[in-house]
PDB file of N, CA and C in Angstrom:
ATOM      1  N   UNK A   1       0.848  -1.182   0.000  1.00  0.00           N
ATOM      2  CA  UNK A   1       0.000   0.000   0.000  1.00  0.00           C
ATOM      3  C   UNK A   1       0.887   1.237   0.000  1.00  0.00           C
ATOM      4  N   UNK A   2       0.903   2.059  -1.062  1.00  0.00           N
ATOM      5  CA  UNK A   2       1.145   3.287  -1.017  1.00  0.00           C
ATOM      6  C   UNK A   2       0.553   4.201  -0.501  1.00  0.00           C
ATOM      7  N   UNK A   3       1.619   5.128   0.377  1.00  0.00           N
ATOM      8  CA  UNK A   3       0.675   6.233   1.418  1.00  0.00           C
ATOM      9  C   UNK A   3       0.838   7.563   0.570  1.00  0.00           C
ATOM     10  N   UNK A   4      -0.147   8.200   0.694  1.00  0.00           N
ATOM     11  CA  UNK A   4      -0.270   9.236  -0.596  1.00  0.00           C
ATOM     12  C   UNK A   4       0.372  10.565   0.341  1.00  0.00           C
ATOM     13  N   UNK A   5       1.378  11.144  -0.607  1.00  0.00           N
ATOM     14  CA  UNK A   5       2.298  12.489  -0.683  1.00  0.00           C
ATOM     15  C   UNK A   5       1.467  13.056   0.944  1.00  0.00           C
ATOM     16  N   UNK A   6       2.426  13.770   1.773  1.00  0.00           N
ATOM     17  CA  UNK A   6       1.784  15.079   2.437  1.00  0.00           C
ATOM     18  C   UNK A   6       1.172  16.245   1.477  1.00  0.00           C
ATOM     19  N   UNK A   7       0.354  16.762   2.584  1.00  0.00           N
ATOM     20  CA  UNK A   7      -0.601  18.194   1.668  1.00  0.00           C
ATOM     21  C   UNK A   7       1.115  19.563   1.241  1.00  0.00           C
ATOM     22  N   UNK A   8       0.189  19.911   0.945  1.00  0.00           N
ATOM     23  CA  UNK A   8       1.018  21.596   0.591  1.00  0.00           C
ATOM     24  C   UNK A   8       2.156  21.528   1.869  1.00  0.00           C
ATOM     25  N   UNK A   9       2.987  22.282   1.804  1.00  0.00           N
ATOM     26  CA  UNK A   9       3.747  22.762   2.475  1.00  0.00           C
ATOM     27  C   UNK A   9       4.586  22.174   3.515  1.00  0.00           C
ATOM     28  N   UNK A  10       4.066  20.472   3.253  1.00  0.00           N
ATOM     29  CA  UNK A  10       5.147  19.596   4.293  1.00  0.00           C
ATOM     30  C   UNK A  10       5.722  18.469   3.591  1.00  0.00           C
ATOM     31  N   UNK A  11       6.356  17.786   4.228  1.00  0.00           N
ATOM     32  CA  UNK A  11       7.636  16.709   4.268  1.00  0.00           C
ATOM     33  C   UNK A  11       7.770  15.416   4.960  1.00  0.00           C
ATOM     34  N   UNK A  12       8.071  14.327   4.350  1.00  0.00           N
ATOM     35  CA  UNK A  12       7.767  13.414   5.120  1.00  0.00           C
ATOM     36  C   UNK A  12       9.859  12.914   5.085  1.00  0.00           C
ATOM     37  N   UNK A  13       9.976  12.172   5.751  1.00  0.00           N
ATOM     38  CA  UNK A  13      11.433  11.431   5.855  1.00  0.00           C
ATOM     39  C   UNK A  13      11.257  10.244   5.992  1.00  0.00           C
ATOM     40  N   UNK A  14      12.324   9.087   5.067  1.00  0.00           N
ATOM     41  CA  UNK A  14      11.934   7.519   5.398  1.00  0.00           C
ATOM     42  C   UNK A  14      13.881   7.593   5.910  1.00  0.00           C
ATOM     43  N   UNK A  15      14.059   6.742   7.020  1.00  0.00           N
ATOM     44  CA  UNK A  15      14.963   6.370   7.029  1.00  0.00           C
ATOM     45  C   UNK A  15      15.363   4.651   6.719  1.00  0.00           C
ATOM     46  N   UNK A  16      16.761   4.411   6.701  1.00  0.00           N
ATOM     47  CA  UNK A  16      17.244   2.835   5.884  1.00  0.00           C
ATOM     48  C   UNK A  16      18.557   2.850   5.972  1.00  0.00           C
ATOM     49  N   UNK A  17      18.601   1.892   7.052  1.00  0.00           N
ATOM     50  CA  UNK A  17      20.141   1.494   6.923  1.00  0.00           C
ATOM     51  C   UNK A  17      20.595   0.887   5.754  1.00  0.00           C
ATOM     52  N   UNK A  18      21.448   1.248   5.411  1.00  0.00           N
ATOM     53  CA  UNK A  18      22.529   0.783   4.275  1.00  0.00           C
ATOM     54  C   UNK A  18      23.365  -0.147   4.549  1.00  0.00           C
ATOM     55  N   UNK A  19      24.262  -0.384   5.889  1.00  0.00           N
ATOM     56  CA  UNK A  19      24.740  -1.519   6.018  1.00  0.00           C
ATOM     57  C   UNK A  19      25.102  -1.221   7.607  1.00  0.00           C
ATOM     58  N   UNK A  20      25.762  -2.552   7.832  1.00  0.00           N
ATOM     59  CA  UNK A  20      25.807  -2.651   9.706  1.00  0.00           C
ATOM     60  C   UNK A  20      26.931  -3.626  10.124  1.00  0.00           C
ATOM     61  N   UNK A  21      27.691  -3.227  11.052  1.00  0.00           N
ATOM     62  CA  UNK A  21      29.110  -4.271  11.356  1.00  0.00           C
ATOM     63  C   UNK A  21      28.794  -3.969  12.344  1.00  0.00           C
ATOM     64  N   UNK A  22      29.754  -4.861  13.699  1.00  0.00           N
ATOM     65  CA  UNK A  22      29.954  -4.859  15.028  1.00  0.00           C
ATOM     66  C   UNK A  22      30.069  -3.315  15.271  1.00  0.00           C
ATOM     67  N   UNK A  23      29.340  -2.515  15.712  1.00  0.00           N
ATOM     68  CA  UNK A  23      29.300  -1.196  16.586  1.00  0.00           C
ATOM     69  C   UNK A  23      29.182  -0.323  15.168  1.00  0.00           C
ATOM     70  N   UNK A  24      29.256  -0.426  13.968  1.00  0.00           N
ATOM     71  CA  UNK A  24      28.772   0.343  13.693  1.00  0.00           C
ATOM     72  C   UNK A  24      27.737   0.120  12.343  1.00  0.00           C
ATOM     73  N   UNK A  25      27.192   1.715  11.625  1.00  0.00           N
ATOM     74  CA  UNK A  25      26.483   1.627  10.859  1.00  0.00           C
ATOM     75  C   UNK A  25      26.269   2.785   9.697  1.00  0.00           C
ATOM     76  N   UNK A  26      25.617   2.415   8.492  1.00  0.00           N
ATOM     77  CA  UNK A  26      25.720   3.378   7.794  1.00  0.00           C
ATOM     78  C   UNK A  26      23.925   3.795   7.144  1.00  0.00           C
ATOM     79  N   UNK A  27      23.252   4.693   7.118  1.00  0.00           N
ATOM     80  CA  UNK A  27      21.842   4.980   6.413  1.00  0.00           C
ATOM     81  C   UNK A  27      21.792   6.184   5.616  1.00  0.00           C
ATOM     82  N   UNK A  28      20.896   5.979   5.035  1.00  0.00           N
ATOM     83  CA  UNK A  28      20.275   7.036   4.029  1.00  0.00           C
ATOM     84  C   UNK A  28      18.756   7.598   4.979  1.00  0.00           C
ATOM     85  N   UNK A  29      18.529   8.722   4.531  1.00  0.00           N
ATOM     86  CA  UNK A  29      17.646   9.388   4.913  1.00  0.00           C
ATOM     87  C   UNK A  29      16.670   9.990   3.670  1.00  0.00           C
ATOM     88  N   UNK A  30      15.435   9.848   3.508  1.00  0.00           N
ATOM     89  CA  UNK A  30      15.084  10.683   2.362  1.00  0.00           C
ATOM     90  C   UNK A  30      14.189  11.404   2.036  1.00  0.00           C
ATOM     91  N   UNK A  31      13.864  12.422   1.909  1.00  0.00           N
ATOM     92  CA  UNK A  31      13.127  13.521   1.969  1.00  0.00           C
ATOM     93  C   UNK A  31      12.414  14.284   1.148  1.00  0.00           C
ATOM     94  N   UNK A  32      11.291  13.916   1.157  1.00  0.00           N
ATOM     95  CA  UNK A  32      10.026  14.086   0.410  1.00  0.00           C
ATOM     96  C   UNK A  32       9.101  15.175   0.360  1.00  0.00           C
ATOM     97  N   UNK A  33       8.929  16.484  -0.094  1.00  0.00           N
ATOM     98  CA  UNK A  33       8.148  17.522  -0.349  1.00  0.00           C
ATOM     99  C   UNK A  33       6.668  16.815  -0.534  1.00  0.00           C
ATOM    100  N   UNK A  34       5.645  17.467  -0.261  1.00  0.00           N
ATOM    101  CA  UNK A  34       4.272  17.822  -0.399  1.00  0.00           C
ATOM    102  C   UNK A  34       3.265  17.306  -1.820  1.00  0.00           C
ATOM    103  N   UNK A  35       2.606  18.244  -1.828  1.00  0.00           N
ATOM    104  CA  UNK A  35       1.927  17.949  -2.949  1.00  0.00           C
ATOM    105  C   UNK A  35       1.905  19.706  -3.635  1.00  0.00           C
ATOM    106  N   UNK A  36       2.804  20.562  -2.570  1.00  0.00           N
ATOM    107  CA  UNK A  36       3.464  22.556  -2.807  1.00  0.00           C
ATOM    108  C   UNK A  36       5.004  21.516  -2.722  1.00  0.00           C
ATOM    109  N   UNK A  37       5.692  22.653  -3.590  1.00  0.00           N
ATOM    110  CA  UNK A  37       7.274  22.875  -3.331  1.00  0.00           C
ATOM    111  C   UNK A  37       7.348  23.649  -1.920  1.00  0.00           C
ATOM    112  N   UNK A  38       8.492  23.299  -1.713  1.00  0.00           N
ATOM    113  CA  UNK A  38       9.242  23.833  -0.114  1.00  0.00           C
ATOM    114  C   UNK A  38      10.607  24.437  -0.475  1.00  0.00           C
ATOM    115  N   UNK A  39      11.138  25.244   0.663  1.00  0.00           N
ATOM    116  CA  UNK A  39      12.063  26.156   0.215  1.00  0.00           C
ATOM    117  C   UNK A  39      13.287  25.672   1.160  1.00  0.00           C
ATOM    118  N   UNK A  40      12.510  24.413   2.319  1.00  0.00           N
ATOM    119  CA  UNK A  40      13.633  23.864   2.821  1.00  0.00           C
ATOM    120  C   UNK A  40      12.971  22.931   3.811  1.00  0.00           C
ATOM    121  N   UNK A  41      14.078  22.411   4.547  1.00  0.00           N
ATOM    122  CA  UNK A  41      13.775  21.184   5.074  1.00  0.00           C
ATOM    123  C   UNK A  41      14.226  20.971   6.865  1.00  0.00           C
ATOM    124  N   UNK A  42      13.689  20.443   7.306  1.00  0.00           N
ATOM    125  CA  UNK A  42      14.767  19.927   8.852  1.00  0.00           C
ATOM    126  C   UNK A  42      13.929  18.720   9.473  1.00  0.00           C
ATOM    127  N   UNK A  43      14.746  17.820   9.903  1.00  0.00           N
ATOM    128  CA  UNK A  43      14.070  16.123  10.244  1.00  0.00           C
ATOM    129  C   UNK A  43      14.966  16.437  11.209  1.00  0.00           C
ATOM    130  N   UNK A  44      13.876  15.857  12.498  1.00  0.00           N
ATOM    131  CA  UNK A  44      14.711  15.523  13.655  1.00  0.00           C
ATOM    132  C   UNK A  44      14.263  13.918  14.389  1.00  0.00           C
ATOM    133  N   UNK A  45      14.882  13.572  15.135  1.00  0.00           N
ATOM    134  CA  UNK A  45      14.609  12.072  15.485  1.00  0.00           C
ATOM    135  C   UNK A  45      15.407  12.107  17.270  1.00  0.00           C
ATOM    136  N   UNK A  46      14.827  10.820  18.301  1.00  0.00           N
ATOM    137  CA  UNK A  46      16.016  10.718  19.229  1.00  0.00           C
ATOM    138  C   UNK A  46      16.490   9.235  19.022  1.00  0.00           C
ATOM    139  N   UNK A  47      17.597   8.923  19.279  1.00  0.00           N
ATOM    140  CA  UNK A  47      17.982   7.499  18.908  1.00  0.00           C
ATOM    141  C   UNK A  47      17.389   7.067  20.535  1.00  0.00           C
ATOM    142  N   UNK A  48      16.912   5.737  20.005  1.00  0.00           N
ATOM    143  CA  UNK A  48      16.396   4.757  20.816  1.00  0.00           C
ATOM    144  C   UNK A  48      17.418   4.006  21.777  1.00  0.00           C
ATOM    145  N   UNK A  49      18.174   4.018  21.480  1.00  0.00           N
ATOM    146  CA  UNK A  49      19.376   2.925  21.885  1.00  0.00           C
ATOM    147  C   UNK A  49      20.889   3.547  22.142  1.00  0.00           C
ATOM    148  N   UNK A  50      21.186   4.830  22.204  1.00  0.00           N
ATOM    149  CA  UNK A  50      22.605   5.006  22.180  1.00  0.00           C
ATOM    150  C   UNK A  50      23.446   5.210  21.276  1.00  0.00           C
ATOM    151  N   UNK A  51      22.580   5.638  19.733  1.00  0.00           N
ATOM    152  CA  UNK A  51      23.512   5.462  18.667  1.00  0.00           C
ATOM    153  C   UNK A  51      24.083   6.528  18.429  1.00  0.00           C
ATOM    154  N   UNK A  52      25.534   6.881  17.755  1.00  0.00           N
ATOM    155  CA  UNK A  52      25.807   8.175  17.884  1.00  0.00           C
ATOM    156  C   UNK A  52      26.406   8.369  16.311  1.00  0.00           C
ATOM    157  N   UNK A  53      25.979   9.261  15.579  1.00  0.00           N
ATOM    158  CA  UNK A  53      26.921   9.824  14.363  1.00  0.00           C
ATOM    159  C   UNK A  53      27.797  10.568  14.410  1.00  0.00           C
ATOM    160  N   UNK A  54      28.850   9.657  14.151  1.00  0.00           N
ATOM    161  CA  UNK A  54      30.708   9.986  13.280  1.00  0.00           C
ATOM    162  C   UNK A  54      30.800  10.979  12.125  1.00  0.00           C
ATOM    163  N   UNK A  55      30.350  10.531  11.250  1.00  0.00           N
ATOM    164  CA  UNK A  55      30.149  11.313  10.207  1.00  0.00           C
ATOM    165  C   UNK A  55      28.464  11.808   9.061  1.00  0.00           C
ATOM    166  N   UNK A  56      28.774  12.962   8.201  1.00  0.00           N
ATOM    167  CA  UNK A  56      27.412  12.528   7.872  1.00  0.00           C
ATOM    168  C   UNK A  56      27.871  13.430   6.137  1.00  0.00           C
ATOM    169  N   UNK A  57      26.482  13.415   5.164  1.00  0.00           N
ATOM    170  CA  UNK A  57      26.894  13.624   3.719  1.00  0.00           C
ATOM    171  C   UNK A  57      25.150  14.974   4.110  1.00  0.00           C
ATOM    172  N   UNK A  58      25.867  15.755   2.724  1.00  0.00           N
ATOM    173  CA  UNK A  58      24.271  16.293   1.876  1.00  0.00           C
ATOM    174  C   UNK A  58      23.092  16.759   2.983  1.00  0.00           C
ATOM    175  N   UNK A  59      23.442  16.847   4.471  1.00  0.00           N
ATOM    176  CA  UNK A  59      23.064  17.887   5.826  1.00  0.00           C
ATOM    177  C   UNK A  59      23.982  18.185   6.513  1.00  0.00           C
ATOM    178  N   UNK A  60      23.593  19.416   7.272  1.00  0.00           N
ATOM    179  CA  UNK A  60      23.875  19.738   8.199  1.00  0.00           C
ATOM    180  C   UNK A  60      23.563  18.697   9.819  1.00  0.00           C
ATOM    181  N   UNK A  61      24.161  18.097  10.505  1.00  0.00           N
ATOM    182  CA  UNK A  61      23.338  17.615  11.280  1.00  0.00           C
ATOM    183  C   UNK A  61      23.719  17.820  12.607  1.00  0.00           C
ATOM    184  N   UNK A  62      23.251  18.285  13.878  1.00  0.00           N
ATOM    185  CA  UNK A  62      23.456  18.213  15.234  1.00  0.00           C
ATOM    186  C   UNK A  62      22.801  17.591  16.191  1.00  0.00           C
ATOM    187  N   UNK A  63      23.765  17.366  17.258  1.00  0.00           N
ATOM    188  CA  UNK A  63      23.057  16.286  18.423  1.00  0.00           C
ATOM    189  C   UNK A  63      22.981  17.133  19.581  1.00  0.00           C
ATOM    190  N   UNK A  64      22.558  16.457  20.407  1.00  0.00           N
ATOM    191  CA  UNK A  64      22.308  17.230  22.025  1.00  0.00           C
ATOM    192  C   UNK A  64      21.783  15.828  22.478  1.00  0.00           C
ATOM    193  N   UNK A  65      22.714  15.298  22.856  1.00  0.00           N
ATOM    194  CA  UNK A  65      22.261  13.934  23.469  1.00  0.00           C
ATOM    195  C   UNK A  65      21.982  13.220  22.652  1.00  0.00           C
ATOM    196  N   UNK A  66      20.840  12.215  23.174  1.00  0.00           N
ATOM    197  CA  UNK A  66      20.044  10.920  21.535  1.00  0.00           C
ATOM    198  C   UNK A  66      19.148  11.815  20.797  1.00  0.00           C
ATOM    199  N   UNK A  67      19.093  13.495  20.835  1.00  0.00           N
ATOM    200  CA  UNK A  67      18.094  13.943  20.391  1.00  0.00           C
ATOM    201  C   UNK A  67      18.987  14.618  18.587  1.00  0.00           C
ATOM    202  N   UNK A  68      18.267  14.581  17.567  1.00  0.00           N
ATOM    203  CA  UNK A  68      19.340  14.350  16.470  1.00  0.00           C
ATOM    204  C   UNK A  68      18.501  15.901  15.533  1.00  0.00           C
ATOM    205  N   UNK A  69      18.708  16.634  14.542  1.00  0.00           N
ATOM    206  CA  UNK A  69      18.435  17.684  13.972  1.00  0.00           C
ATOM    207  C   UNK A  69      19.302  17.833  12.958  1.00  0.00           C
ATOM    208  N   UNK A  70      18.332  17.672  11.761  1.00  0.00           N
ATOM    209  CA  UNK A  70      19.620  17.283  10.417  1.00  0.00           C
ATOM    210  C   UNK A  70      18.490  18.651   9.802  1.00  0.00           C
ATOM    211  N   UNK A  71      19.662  19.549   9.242  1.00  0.00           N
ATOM    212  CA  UNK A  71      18.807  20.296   8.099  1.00  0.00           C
ATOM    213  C   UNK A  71      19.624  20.351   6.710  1.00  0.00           C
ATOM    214  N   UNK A  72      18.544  20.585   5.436  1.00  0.00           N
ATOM    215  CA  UNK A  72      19.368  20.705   4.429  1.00  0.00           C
ATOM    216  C   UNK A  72      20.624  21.757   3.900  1.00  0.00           C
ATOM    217  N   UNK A  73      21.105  21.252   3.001  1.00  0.00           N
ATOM    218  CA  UNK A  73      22.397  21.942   2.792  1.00  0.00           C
ATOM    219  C   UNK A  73      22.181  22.520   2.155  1.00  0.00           C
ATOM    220  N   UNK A  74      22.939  23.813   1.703  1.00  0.00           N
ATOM    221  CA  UNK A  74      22.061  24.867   0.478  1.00  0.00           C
ATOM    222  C   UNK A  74      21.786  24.260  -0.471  1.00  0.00           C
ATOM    223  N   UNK A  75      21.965  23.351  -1.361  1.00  0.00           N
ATOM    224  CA  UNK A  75      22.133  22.833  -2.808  1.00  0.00           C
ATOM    225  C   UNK A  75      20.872  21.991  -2.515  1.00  0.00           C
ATOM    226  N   UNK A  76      19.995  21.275  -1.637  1.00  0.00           N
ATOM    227  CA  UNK A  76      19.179  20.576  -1.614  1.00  0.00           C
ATOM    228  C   UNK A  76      17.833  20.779  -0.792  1.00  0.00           C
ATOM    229  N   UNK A  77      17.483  21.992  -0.372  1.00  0.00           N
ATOM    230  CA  UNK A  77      16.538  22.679   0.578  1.00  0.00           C
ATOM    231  C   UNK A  77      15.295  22.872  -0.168  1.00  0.00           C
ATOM    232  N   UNK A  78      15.159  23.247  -1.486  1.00  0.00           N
ATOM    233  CA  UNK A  78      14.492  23.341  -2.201  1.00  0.00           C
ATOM    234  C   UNK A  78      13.749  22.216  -3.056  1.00  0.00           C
ATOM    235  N   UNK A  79      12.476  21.689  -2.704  1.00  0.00           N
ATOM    236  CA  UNK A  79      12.562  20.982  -3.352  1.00  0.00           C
ATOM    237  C   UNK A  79      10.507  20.566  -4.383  1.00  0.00           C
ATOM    238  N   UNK A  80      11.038  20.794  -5.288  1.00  0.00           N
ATOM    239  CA  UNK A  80       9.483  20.731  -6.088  1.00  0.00           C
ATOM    240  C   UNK A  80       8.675  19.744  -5.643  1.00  0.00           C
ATOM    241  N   UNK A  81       7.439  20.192  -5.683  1.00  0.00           N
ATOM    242  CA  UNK A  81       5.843  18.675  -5.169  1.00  0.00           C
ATOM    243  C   UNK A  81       6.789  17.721  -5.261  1.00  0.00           C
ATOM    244  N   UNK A  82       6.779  17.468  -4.669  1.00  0.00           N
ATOM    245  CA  UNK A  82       6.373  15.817  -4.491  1.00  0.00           C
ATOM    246  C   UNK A  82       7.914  15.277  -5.378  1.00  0.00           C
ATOM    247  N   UNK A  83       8.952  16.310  -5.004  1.00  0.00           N
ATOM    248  CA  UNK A  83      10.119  15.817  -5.045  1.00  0.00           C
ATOM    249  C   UNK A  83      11.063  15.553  -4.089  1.00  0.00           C
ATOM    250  N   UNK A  84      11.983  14.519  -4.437  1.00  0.00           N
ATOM    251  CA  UNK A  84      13.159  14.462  -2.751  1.00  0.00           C
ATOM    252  C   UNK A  84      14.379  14.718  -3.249  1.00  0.00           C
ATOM    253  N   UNK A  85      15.079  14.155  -1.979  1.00  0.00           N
ATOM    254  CA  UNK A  85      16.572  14.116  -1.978  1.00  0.00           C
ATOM    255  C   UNK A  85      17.165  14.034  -1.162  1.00  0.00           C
ATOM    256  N   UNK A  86      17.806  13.088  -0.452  1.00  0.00           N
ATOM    257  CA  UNK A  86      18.420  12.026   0.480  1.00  0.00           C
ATOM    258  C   UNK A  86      19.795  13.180   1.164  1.00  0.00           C
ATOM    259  N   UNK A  87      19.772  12.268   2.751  1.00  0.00           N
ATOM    260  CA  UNK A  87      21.092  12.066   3.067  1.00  0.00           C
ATOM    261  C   UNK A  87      21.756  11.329   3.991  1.00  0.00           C
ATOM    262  N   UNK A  88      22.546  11.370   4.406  1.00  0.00           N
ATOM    263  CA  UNK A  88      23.281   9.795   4.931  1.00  0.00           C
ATOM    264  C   UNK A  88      24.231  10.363   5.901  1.00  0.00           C
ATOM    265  N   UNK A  89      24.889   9.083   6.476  1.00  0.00           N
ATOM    266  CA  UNK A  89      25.461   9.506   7.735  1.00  0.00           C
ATOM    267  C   UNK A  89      26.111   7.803   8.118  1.00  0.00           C
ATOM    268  N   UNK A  90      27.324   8.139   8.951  1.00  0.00           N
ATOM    269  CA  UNK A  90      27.661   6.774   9.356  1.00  0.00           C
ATOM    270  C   UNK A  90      27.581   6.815  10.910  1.00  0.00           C
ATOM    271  N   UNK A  91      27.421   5.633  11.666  1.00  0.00           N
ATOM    272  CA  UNK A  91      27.089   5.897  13.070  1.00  0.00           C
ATOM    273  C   UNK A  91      27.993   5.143  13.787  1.00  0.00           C
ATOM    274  N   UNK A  92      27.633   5.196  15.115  1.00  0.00           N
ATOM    275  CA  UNK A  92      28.352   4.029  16.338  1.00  0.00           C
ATOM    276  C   UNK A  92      27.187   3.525  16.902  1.00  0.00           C
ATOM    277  N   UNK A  93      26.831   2.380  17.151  1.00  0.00           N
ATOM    278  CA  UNK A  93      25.679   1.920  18.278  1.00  0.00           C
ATOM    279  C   UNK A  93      26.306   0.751  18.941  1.00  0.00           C
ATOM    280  N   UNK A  94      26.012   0.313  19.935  1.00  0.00           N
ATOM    281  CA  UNK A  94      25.796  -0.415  21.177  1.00  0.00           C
ATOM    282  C   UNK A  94      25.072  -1.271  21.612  1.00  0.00           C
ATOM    283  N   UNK A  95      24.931  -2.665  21.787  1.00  0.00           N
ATOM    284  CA  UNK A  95      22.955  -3.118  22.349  1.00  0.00           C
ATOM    285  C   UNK A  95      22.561  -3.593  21.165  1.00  0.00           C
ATOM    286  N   UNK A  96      21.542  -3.059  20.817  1.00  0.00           N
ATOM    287  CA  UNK A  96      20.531  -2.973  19.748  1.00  0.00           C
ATOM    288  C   UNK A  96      20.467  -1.768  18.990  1.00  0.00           C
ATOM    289  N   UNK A  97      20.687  -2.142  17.314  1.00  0.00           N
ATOM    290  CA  UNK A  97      20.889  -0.961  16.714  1.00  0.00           C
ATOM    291  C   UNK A  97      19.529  -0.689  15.901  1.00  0.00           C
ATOM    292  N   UNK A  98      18.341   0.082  16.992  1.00  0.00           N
ATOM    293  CA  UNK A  98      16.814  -0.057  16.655  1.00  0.00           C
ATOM    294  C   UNK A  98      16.557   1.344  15.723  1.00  0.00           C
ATOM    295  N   UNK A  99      15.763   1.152  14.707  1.00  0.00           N
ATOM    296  CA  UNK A  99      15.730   2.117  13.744  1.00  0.00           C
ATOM    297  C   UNK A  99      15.031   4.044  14.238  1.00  0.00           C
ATOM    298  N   UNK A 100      14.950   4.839  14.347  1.00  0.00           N
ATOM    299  CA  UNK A 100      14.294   5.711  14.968  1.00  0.00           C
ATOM    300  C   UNK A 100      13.026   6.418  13.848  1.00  0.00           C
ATOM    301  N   UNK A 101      12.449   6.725  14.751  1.00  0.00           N
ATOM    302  CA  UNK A 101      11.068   7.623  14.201  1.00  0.00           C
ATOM    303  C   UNK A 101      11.975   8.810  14.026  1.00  0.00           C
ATOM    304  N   UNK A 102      11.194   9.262  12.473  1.00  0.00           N
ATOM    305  CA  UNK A 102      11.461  10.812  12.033  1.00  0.00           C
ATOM    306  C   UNK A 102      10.802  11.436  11.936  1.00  0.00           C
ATOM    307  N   UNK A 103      10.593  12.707  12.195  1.00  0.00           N
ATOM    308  CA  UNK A 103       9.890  13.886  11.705  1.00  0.00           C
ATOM    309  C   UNK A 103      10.856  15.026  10.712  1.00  0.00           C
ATOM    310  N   UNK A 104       9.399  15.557   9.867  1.00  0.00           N
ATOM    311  CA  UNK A 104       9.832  16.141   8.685  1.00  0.00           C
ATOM    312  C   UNK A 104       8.975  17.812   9.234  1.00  0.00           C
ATOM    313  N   UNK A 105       9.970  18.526   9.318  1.00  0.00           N
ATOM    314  CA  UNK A 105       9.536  19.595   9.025  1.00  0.00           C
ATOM    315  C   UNK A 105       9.874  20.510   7.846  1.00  0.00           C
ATOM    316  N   UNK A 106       8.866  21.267   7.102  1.00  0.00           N
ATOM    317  CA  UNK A 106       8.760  21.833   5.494  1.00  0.00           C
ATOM    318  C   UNK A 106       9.334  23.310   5.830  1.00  0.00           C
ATOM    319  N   UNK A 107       9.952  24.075   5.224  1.00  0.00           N
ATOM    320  CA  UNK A 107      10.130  25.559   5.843  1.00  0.00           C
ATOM    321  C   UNK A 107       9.332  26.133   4.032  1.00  0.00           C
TER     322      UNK A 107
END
């Protein structure tokens, strides 16, 4: 079942790990405009488990604890209906490396 586009003026984010070794990990993030173009973007999430990002591609991203705030980079903020454009990041986790809920906010 396909879930149909957000209305005007918002954003949805799917996240997906890409791959996973002992402690660490790598995902894509991807970011989806409306059924309006947006002039920019910011997804925030808290990791469930302790996971922490090393590095990251194509955002800006900051932490404050497990609490995470990725915004776009100038070249990708903009983005037409019901168009995207990803970004990624490599991590450290611990335990269980459990996927997190995202939110999409549209600017």
């Amino acid at each position: 079942m396909t879930t149909p586009p957000p209305g005007g003026g918002a954003c949805t984010a799917t996240y997906a790990k890409t791959s996973e070794w002992g402690g660490g990990f790598n995902a894509d993030v991807t970011v989806r405009a409306g059924n309006a173009a947006i002039s920019g973007w910011t997804v925030r999430w808290t990791w469930p488990n302790g996971q922490s990002i090393t590095s990251s591609w194509n955002a800006s991203i900051t932490a404050s604890g497990s609490s995470i705030t990725a915004t776009n980079a100038a070249y990708n903020g903009a983005l037409a209906a019901n168009a995207s454009t990803s970004f990624g990041f490599t991590g450290t986790w611990n335990g269980t490396n459990t996927s997190p809920t995202l939110t999409c906010t549209a600017r």
